[in-house]
N, C-alpha and C. Protein backbone atom coordinates (compact mmCIF):
# COMPACT_ATOMS: atom_id res chain seq x y z
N UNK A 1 -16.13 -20.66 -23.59
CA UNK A 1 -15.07 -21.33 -22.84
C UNK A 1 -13.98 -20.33 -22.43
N UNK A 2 -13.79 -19.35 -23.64
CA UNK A 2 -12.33 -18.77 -22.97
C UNK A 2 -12.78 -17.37 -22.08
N UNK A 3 -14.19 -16.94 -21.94
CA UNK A 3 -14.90 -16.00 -20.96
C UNK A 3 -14.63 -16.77 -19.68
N UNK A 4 -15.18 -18.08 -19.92
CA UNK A 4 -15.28 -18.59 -18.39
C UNK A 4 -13.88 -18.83 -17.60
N UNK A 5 -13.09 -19.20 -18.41
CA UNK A 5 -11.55 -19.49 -18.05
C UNK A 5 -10.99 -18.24 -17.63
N UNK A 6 -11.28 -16.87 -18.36
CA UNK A 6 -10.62 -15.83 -18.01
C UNK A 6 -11.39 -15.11 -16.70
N UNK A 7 -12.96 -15.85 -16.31
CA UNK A 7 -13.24 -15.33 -15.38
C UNK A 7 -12.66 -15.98 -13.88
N UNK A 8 -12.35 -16.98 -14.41
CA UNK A 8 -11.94 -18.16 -13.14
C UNK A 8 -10.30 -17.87 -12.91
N UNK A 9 -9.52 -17.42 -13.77
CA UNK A 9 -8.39 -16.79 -13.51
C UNK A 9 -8.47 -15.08 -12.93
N UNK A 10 -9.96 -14.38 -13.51
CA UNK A 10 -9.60 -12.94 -12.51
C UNK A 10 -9.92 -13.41 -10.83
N UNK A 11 -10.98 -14.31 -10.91
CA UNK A 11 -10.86 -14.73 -9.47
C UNK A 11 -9.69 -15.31 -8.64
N UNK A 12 -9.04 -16.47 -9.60
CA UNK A 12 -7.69 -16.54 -8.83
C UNK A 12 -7.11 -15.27 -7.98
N UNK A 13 -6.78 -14.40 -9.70
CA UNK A 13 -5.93 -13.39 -9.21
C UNK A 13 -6.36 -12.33 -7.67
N UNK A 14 -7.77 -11.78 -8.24
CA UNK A 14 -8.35 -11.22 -6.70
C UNK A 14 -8.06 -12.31 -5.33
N UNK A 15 -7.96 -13.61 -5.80
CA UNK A 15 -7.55 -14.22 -4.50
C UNK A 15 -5.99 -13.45 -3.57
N UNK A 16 -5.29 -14.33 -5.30
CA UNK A 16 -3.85 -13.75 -4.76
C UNK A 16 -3.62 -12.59 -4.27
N UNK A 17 -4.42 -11.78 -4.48
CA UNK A 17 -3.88 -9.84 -4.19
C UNK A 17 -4.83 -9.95 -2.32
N UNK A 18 -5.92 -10.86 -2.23
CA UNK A 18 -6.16 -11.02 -0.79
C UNK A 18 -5.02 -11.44 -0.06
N UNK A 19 -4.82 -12.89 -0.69
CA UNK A 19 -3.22 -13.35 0.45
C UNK A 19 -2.29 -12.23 0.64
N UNK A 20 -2.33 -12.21 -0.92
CA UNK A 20 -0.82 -10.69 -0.17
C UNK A 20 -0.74 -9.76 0.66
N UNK A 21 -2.20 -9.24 0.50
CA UNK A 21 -2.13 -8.14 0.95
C UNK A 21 -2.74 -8.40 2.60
N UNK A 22 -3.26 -9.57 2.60
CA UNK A 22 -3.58 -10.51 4.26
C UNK A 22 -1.79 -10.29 5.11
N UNK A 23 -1.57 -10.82 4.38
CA UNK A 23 -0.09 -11.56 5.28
C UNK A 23 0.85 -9.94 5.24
N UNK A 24 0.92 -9.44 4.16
CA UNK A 24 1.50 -8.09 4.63
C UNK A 24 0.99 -7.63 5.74
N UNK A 25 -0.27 -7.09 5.39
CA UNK A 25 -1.09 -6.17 6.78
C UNK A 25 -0.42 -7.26 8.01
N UNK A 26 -0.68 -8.35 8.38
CA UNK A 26 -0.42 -9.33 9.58
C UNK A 26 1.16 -8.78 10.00
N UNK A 27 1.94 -8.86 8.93
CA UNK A 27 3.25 -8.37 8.91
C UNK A 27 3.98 -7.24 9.49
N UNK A 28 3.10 -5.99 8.85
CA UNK A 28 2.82 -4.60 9.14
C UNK A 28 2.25 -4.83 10.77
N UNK A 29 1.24 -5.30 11.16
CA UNK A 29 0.80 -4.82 12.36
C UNK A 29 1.30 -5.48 13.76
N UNK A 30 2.33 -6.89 13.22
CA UNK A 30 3.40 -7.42 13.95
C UNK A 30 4.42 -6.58 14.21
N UNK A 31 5.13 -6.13 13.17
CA UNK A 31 6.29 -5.27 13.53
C UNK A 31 5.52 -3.92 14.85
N UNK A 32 4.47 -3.29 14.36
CA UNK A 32 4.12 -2.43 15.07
C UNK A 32 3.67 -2.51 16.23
N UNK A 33 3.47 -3.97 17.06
CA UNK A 33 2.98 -4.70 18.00
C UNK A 33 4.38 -4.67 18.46
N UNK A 34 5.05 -5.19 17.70
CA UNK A 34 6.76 -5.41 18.61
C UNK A 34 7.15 -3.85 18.95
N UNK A 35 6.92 -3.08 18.09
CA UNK A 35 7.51 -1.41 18.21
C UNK A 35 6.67 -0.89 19.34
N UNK A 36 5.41 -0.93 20.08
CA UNK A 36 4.71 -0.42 21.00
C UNK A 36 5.36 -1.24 22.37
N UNK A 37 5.75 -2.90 22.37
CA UNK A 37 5.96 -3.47 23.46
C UNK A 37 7.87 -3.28 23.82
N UNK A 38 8.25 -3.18 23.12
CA UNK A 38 10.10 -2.59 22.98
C UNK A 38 10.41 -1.51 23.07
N UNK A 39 9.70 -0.75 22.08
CA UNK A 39 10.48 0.75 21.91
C UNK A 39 9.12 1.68 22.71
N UNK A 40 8.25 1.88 22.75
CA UNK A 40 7.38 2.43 24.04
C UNK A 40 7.97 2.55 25.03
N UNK A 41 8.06 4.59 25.36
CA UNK A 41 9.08 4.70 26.41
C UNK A 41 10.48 4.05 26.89
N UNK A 42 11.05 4.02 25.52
CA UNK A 42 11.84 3.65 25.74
C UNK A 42 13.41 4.66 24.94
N UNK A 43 14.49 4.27 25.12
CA UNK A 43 15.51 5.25 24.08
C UNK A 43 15.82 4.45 22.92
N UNK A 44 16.13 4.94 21.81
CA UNK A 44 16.00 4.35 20.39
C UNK A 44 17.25 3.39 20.48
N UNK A 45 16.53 1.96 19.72
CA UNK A 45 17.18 1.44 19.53
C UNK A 45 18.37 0.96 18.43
N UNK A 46 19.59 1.65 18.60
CA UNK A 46 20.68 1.87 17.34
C UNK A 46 20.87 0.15 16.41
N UNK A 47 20.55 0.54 15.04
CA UNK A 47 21.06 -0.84 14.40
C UNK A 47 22.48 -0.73 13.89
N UNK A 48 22.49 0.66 13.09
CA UNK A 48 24.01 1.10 12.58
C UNK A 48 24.50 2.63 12.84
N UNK A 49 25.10 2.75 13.75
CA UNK A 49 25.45 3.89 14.73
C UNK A 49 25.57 4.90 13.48
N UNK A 50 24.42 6.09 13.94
CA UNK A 50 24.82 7.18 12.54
C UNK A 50 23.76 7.14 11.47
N UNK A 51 23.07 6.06 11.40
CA UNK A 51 22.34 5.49 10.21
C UNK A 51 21.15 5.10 10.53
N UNK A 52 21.32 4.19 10.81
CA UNK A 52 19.45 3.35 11.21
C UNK A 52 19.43 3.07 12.98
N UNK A 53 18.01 3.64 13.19
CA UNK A 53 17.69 3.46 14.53
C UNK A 53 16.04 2.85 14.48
N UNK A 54 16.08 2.66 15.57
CA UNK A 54 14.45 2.02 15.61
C UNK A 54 14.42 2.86 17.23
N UNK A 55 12.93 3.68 16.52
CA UNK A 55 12.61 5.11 17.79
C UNK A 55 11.07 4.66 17.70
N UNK A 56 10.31 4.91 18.51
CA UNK A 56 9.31 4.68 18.39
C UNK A 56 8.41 6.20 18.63
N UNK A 57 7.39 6.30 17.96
CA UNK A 57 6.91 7.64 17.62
C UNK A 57 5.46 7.68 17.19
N UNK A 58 4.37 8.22 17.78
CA UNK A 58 3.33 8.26 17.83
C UNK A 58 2.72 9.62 16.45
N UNK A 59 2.90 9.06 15.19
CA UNK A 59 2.17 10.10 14.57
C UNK A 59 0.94 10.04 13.93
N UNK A 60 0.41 11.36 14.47
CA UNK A 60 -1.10 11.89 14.64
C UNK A 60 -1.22 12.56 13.19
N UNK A 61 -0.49 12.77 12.33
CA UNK A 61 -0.43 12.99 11.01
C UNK A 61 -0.79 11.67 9.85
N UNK A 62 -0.34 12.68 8.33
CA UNK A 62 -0.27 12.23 7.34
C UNK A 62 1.57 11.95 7.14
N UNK A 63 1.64 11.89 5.79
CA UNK A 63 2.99 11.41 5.67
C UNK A 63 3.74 12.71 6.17
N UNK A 64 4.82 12.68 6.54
CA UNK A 64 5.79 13.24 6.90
C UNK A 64 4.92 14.45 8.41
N UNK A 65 4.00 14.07 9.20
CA UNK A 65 3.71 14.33 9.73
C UNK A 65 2.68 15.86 9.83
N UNK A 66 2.42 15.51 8.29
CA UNK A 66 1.40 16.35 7.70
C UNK A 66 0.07 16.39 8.37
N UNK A 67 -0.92 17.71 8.49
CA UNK A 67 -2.15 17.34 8.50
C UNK A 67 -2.35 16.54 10.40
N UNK A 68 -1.88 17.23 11.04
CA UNK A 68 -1.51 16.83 12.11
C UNK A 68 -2.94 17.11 12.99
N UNK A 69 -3.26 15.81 13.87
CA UNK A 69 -4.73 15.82 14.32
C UNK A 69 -6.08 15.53 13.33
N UNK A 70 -5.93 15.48 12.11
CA UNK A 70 -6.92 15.25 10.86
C UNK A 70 -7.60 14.37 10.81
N UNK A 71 -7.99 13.39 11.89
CA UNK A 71 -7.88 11.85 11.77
C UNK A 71 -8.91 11.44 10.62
N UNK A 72 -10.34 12.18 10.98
CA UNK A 72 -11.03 12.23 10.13
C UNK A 72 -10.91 12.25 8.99
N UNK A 73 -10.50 13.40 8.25
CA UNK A 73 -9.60 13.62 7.00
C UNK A 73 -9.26 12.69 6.25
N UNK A 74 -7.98 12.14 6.95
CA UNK A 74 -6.71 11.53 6.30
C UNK A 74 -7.76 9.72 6.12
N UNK A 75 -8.46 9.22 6.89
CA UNK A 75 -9.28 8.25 7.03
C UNK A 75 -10.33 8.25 5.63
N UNK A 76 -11.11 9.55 5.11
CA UNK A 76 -11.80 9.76 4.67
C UNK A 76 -10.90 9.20 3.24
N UNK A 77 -9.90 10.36 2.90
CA UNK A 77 -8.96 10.54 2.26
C UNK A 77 -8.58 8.67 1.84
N UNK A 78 -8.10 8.03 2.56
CA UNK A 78 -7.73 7.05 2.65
C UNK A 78 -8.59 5.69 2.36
N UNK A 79 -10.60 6.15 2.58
CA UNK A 79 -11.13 4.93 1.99
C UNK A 79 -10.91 5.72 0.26
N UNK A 80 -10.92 6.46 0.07
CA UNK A 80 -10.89 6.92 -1.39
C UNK A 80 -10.45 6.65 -2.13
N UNK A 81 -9.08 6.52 -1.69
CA UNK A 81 -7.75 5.71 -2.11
C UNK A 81 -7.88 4.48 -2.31
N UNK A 82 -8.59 3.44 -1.12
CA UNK A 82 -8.44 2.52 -1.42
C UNK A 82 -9.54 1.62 -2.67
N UNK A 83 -10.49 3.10 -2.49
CA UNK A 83 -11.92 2.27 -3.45
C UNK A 83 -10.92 2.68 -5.22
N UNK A 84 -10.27 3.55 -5.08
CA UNK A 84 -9.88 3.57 -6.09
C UNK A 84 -9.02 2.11 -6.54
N UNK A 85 -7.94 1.89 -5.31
CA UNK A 85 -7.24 1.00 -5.89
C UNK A 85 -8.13 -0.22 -6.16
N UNK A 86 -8.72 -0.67 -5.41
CA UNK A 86 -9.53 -1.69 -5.69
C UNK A 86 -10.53 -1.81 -7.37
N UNK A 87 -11.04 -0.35 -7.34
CA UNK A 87 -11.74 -0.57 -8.59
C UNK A 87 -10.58 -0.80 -9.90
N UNK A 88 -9.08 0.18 -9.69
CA UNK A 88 -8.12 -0.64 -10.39
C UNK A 88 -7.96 -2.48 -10.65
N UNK A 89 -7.92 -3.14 -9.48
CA UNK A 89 -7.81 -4.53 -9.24
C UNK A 89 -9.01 -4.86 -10.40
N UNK A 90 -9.68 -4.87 -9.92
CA UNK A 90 -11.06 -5.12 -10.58
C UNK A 90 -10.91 -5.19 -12.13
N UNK A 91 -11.08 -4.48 -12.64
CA UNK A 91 -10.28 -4.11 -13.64
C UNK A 91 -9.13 -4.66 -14.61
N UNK A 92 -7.81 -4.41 -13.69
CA UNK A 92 -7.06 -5.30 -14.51
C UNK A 92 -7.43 -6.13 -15.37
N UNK A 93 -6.64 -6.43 -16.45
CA UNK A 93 -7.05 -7.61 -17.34
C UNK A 93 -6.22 -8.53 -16.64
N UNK A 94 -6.18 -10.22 -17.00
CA UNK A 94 -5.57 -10.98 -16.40
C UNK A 94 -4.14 -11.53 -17.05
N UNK A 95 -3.89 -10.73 -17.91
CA UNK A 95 -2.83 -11.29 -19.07
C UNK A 95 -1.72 -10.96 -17.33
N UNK A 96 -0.74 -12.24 -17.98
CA UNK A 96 0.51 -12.49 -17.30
C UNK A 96 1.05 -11.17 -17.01
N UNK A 97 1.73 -10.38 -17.94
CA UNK A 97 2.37 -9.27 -17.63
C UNK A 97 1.83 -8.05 -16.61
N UNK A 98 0.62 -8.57 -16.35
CA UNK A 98 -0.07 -7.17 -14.99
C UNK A 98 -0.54 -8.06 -14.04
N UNK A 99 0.40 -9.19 -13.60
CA UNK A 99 0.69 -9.89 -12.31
C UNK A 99 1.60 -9.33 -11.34
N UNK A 100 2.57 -8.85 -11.94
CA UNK A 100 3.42 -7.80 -11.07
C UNK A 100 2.30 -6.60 -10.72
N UNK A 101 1.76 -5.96 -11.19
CA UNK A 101 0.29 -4.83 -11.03
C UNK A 101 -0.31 -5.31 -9.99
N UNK A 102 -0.87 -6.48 -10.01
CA UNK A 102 -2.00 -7.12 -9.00
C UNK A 102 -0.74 -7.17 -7.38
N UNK A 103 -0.12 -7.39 -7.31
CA UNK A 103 1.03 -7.68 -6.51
C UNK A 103 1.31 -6.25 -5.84
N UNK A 104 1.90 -5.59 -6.72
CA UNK A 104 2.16 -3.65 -5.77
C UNK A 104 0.96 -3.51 -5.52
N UNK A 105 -0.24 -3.29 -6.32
CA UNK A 105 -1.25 -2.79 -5.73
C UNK A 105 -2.10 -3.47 -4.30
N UNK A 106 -1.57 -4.76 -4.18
CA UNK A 106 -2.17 -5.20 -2.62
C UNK A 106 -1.19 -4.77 -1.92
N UNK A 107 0.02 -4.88 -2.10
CA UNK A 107 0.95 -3.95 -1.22
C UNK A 107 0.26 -2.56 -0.71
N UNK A 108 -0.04 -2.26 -1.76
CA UNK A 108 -0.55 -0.51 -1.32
C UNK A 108 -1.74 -0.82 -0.37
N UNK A 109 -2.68 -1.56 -0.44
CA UNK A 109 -4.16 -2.20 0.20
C UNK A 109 -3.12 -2.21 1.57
N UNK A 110 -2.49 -3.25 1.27
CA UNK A 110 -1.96 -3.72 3.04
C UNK A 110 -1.12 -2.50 3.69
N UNK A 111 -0.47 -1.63 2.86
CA UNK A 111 -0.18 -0.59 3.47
C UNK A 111 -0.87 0.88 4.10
N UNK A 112 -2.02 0.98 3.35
CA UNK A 112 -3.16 1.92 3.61
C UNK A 112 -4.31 1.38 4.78
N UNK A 113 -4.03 -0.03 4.83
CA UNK A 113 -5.28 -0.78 5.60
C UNK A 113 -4.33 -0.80 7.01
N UNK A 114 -2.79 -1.03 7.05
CA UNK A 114 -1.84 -1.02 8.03
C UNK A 114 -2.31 0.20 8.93
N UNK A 115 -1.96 1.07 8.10
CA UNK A 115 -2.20 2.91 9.20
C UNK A 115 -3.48 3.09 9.23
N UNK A 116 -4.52 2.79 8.64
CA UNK A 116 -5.94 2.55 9.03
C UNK A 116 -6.30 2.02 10.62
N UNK A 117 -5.92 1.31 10.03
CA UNK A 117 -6.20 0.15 11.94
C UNK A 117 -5.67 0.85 12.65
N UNK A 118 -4.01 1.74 12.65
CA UNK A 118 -3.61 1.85 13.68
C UNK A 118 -4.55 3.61 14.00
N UNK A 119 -4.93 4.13 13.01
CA UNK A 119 -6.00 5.34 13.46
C UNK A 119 -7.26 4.70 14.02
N UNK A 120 -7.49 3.82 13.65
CA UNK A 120 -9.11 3.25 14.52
C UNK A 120 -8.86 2.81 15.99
N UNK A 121 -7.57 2.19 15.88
CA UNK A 121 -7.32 1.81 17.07
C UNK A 121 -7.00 2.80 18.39
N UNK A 122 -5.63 3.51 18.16
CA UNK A 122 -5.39 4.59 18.69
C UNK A 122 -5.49 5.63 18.64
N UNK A 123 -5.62 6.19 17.70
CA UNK A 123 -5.87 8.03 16.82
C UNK A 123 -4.96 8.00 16.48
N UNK A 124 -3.89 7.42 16.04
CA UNK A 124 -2.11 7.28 15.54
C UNK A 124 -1.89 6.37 14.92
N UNK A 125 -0.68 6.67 14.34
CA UNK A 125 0.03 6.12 13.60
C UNK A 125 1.58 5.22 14.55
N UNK A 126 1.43 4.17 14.38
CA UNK A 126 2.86 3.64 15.03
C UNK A 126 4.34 3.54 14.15
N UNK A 127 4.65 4.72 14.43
CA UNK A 127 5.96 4.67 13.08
C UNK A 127 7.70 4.87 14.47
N UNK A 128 8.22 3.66 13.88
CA UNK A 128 9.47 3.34 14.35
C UNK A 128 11.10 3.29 13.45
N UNK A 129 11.14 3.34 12.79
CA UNK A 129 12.18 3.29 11.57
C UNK A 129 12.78 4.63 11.05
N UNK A 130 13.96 4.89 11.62
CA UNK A 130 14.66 5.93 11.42
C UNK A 130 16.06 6.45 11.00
N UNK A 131 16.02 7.07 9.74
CA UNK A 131 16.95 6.91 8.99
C UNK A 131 17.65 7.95 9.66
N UNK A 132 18.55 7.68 11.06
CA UNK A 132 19.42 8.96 11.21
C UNK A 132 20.42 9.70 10.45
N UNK A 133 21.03 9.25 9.54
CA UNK A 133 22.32 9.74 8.54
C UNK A 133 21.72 10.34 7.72
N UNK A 134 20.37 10.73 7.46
CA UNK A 134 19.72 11.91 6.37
C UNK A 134 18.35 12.86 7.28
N UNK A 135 18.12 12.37 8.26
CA UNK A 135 17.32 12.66 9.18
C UNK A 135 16.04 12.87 8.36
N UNK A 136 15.92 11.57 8.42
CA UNK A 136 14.53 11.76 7.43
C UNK A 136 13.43 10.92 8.37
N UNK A 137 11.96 11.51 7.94
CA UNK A 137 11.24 11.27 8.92
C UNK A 137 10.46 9.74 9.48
N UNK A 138 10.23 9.49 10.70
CA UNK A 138 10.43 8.14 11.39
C UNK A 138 9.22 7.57 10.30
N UNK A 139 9.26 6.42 9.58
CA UNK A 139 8.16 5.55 9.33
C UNK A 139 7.91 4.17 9.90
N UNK A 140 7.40 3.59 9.09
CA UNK A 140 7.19 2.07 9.40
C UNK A 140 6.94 1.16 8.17
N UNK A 141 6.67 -0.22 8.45
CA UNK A 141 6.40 -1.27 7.54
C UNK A 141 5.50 -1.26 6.45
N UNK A 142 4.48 -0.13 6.70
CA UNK A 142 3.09 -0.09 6.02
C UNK A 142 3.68 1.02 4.84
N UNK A 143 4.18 2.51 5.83
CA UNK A 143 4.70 2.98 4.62
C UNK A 143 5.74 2.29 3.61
N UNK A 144 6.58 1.78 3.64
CA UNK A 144 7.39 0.73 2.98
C UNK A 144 6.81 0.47 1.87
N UNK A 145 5.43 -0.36 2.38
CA UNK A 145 5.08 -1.06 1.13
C UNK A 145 4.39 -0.45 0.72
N UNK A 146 4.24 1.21 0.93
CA UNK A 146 3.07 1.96 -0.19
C UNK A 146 4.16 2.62 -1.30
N UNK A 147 5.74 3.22 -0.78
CA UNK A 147 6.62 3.74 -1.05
C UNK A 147 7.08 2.76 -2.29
N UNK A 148 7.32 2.01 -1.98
CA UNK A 148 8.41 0.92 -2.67
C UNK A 148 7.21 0.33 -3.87
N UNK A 149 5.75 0.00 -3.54
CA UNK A 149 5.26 -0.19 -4.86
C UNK A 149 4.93 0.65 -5.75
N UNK A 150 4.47 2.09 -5.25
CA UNK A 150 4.28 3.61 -6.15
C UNK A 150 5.42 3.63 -6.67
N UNK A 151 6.85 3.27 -6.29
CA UNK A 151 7.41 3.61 -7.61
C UNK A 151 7.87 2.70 -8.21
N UNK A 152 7.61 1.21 -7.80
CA UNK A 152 7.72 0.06 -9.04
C UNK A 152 6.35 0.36 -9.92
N UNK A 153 5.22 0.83 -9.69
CA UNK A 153 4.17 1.41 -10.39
C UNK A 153 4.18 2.15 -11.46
N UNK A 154 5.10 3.16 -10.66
CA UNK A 154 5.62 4.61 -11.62
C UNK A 154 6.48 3.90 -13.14
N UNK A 155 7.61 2.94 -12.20
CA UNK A 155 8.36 3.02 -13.12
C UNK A 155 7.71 1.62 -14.45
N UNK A 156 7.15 0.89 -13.92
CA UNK A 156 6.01 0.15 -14.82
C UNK A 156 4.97 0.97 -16.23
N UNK A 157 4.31 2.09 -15.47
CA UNK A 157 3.61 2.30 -16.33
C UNK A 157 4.29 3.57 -17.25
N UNK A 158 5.37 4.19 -16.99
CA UNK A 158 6.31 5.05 -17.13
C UNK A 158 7.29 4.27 -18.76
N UNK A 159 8.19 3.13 -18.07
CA UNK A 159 9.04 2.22 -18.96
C UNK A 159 8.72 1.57 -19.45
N UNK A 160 7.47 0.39 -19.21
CA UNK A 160 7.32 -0.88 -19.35
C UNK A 160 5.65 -1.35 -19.93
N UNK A 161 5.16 -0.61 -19.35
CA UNK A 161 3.40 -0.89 -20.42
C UNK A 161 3.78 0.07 -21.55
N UNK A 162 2.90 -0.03 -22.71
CA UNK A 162 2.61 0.79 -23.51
C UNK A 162 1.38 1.22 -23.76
N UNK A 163 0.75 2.15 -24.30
CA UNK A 163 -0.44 2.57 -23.89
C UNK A 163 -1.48 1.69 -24.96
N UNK A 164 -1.31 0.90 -25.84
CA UNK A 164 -2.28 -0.36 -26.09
C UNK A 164 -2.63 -1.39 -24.37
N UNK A 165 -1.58 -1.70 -24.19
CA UNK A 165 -1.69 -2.37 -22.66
C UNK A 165 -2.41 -1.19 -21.79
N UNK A 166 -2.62 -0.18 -21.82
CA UNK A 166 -3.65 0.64 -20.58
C UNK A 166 -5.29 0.62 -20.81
N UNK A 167 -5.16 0.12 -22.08
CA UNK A 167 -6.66 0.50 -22.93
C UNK A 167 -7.36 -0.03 -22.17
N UNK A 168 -7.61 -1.03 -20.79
CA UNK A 168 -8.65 -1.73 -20.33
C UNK A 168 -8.76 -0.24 -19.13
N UNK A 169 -7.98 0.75 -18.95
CA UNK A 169 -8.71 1.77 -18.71
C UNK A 169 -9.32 3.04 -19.22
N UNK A 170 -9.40 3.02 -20.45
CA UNK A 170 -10.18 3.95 -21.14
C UNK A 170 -11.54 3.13 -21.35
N UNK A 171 -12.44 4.25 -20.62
CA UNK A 171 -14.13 3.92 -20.35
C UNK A 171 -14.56 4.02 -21.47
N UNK A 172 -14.39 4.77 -22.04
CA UNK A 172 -14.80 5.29 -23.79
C UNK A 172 -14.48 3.98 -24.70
N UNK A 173 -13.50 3.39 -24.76
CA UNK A 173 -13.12 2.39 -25.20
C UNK A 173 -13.77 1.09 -24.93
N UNK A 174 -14.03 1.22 -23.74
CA UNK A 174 -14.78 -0.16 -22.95
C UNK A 174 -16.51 -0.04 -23.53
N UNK A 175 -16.64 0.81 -23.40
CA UNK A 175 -18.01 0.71 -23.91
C UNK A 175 -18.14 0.96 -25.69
N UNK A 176 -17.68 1.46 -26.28
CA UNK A 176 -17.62 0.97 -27.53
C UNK A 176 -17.43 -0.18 -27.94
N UNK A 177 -16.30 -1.53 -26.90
CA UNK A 177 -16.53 -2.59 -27.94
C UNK A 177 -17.84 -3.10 -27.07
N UNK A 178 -17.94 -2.95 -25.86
CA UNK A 178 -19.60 -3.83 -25.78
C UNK A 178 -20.43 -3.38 -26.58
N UNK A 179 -20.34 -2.05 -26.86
CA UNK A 179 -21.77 -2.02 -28.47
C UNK A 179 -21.43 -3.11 -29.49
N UNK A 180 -20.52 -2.95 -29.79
CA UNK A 180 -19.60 -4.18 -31.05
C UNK A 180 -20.32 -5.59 -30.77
């Protein structure tokens, strides 16, 4: 009974990390739909004079405009990433406390699957969001949500798990209790 219950809750959960990470990507590739039909050839649009602009900017890179022309590469690079995160998902145990886990990590899905599409689609990246008051480099919605959950991630498995709570990733461990 409590196998079957805990299997019918990892399915929930893989549900939930689909919605999320559904409606982000939809999210992500809206904003970037509005950024190609507005800011395309166009001059940046100021939100707080000095500070935030919305520029629109075609990058053929990795982050910070790394790896420039790579498409291949960074794509390759990028299902890798994601088979990883996924085999993470998978994984997870379903205890309450690595519901926040299941949650960043479709963030990261919808953010890696975001700049995916836009390399299949165009050979680019559609990045509009620009922090003029540190001149830091133009992103978008997708990076957002890879940025902002790597370090609720960081600071999760850093502050807040302890390494009894990681044990469902030690392989060595996993297969010792199935001998048991």
């Amino acid at each position: 009974m409590l196998k079957k219950n805990q299997k019918r809750m990892k399915i929930i959960m893989l549900l939930v990390d689909l919605v999320v990470a559904g409606l982000l990507l939809v999210l992500d590739q809206f904003t970037k739909y509005l950024a190609i039909l507005h800011l395309k050839d166009s001059q940046a649009y100021v939100l707080i004079d000095g500070v935030l602009e919305l520029k629109y900017l075609e990058n053929r890179g990795s982050a910070f405009g790394m790896l420039q022309n790579q498409k291949v590469f960074i794509l390759f690079v990028g299902f890798v990433f994601l088979a990883v995160i996924l085999f993470f998902l998978f994984k997870l145990p379903v205890e309450k406390k690595f519901r926040i886990v299941h949650i960043l990590l479709a963030a990261v899905v919808a953010g890696g699957l975001g700049n995916m599409i836009d390399r299949f689609r165009f050979d680019y990246v559609v990045d509009f969001i620009y922090f003029v008051l540190i001149n830091f480099p133009v992103f978008n919605v997708a990076d957002c949500y890879i940025v902002v959950s790597v370090i609720g991630l960081f600071i999760l498995f850093l502050f807040v798990f302890q390494e009894k709570d990681l044990e469902f990733l030690n392989f060595k461990q996993n297969k010792y209790r199935e001998m048991k």
